[in-house]
N, C-alpha and C. Protein backbone atom coordinates (compact mmCIF):
# COMPACT_ATOMS: atom_id res chain seq x y z
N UNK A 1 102.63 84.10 100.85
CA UNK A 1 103.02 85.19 101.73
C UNK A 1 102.93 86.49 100.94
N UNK A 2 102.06 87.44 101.58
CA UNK A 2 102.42 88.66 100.81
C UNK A 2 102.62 89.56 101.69
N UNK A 3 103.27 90.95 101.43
CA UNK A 3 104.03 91.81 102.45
C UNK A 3 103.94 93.51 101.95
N UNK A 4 103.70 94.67 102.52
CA UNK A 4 103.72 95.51 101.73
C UNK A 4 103.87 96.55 102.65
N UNK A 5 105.38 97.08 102.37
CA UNK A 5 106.08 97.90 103.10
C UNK A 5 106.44 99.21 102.48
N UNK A 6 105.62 100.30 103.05
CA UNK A 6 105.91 101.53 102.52
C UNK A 6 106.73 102.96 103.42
N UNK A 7 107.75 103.56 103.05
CA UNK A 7 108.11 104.39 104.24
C UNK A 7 109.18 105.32 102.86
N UNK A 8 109.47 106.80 103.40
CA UNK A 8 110.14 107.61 102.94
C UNK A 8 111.86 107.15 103.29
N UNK A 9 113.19 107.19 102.54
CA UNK A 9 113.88 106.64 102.68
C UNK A 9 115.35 107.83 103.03
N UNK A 10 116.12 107.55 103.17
CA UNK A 10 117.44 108.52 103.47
C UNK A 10 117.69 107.62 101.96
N UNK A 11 119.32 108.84 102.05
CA UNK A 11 120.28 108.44 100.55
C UNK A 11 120.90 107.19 101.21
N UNK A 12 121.21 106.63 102.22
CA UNK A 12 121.59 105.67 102.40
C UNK A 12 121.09 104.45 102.64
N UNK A 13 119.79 104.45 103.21
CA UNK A 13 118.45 103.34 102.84
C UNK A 13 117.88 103.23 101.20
N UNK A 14 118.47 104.34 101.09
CA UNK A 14 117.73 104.08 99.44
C UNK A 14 118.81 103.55 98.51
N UNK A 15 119.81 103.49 98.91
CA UNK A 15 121.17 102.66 98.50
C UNK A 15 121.08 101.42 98.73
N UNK A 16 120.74 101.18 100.13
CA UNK A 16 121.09 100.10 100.64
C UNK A 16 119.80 98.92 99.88
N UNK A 17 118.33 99.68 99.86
CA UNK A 17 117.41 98.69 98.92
C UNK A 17 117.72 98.39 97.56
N UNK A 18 118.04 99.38 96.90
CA UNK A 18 118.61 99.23 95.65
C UNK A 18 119.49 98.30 95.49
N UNK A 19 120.17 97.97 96.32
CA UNK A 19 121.26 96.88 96.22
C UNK A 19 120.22 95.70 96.73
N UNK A 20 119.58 95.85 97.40
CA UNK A 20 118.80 94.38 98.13
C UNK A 20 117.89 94.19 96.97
N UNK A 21 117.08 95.08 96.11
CA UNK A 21 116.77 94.65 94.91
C UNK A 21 117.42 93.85 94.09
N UNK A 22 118.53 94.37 93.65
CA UNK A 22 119.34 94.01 92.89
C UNK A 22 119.58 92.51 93.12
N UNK A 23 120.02 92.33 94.75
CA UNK A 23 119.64 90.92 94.77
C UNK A 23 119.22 89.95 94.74
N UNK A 24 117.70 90.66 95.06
CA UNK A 24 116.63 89.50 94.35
C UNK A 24 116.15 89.34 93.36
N UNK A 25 116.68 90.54 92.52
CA UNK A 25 116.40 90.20 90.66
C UNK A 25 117.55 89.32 90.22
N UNK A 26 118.68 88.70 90.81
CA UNK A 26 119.65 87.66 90.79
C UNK A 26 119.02 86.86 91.36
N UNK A 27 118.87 86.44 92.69
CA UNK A 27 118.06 85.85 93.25
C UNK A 27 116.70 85.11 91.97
N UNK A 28 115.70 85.76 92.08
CA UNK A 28 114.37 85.42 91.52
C UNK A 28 114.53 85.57 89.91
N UNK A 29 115.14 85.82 89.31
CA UNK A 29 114.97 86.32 88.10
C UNK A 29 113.97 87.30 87.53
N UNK A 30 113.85 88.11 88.36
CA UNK A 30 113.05 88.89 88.44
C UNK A 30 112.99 90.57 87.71
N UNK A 31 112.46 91.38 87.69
CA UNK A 31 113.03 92.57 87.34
C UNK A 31 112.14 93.50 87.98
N UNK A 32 112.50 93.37 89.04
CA UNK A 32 111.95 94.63 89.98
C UNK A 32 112.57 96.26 89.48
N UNK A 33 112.35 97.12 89.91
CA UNK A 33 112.63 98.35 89.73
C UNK A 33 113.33 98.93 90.84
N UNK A 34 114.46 99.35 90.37
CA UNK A 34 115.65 99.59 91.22
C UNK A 34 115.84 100.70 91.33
N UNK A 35 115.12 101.72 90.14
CA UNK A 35 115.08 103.37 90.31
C UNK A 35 114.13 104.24 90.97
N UNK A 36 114.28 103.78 92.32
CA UNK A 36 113.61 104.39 93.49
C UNK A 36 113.52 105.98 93.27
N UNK A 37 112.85 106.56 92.38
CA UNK A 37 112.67 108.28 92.75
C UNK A 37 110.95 108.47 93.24
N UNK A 38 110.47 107.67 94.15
CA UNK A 38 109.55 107.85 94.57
C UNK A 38 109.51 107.32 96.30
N UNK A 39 108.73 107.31 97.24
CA UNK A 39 108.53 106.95 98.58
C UNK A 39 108.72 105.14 98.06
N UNK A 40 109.67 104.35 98.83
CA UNK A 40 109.44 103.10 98.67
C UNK A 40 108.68 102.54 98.40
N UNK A 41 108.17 101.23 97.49
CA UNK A 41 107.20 100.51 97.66
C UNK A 41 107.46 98.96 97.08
N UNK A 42 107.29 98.09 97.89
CA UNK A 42 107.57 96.54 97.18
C UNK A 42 106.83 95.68 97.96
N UNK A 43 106.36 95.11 97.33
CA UNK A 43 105.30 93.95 97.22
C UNK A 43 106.24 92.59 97.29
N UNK A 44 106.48 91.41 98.10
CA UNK A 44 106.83 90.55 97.92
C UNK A 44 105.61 89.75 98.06
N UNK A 45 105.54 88.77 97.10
CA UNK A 45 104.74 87.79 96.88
C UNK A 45 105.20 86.64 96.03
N UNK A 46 104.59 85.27 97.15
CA UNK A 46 105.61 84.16 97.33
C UNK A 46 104.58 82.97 96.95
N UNK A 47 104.23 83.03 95.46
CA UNK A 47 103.15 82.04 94.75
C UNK A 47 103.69 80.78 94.40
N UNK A 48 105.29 80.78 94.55
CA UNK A 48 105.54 79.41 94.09
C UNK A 48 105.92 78.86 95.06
N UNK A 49 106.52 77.57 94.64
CA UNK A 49 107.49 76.66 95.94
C UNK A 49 108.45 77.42 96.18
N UNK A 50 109.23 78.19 95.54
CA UNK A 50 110.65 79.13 95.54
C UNK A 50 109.97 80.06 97.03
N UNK A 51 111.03 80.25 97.69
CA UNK A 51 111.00 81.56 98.86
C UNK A 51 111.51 82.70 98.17
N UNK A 52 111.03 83.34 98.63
CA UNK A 52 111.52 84.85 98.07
C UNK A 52 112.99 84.83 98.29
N UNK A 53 114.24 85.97 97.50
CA UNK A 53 115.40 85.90 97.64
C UNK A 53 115.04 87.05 98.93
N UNK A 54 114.40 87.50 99.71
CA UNK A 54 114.65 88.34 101.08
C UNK A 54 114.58 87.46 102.75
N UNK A 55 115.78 87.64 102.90
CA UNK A 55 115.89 86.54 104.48
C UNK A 55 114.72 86.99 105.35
N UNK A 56 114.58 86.14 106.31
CA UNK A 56 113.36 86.30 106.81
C UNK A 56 114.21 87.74 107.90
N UNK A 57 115.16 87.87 108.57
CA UNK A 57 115.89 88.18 109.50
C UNK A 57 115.77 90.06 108.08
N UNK A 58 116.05 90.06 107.67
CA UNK A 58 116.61 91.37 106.43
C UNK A 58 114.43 91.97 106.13
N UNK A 59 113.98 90.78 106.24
CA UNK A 59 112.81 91.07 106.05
C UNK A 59 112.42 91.81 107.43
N UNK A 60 111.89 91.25 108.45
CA UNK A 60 112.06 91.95 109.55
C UNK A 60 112.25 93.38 109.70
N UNK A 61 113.74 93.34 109.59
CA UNK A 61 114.25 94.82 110.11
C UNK A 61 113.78 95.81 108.91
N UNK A 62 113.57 95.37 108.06
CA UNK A 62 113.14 96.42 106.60
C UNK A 62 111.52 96.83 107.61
N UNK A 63 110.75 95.80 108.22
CA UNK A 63 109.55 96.22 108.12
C UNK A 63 109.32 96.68 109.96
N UNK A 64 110.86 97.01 110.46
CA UNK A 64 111.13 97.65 111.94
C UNK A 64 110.24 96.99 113.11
């Protein structure tokens, strides 16, 4: 699965990803970049047996 969602963010969407990052670098062990000072951008890509740590339902509404 790959996914690639780009859009300009408010201070409170840009909070709210930062924290949903955060969760999937717990989640995945991952180390995504959490210091959003640019227009959003994240790539989920789902090469192993593991699902991504983003619900399908959270995925969705991120991509409206």
């Amino acid at each position: 699965m790959e996914v690639e969602l780009q859009r300009t963010l408010s201070l409170e969407e840009e909070r709210d990803c930062k924290t949903l990052l955060s969760l999937c670098n717990l989640e995945e062990e991952h180390p995504y970049d959490t210091d959003l000072d640019y227009d959003f951008f994240y790539l989920i890509r789902n090469e192993g047996e593991k699902e991504t740590g983003i619900a399908e339902g959270i995925l969705a509404l991120l991509m409206g």
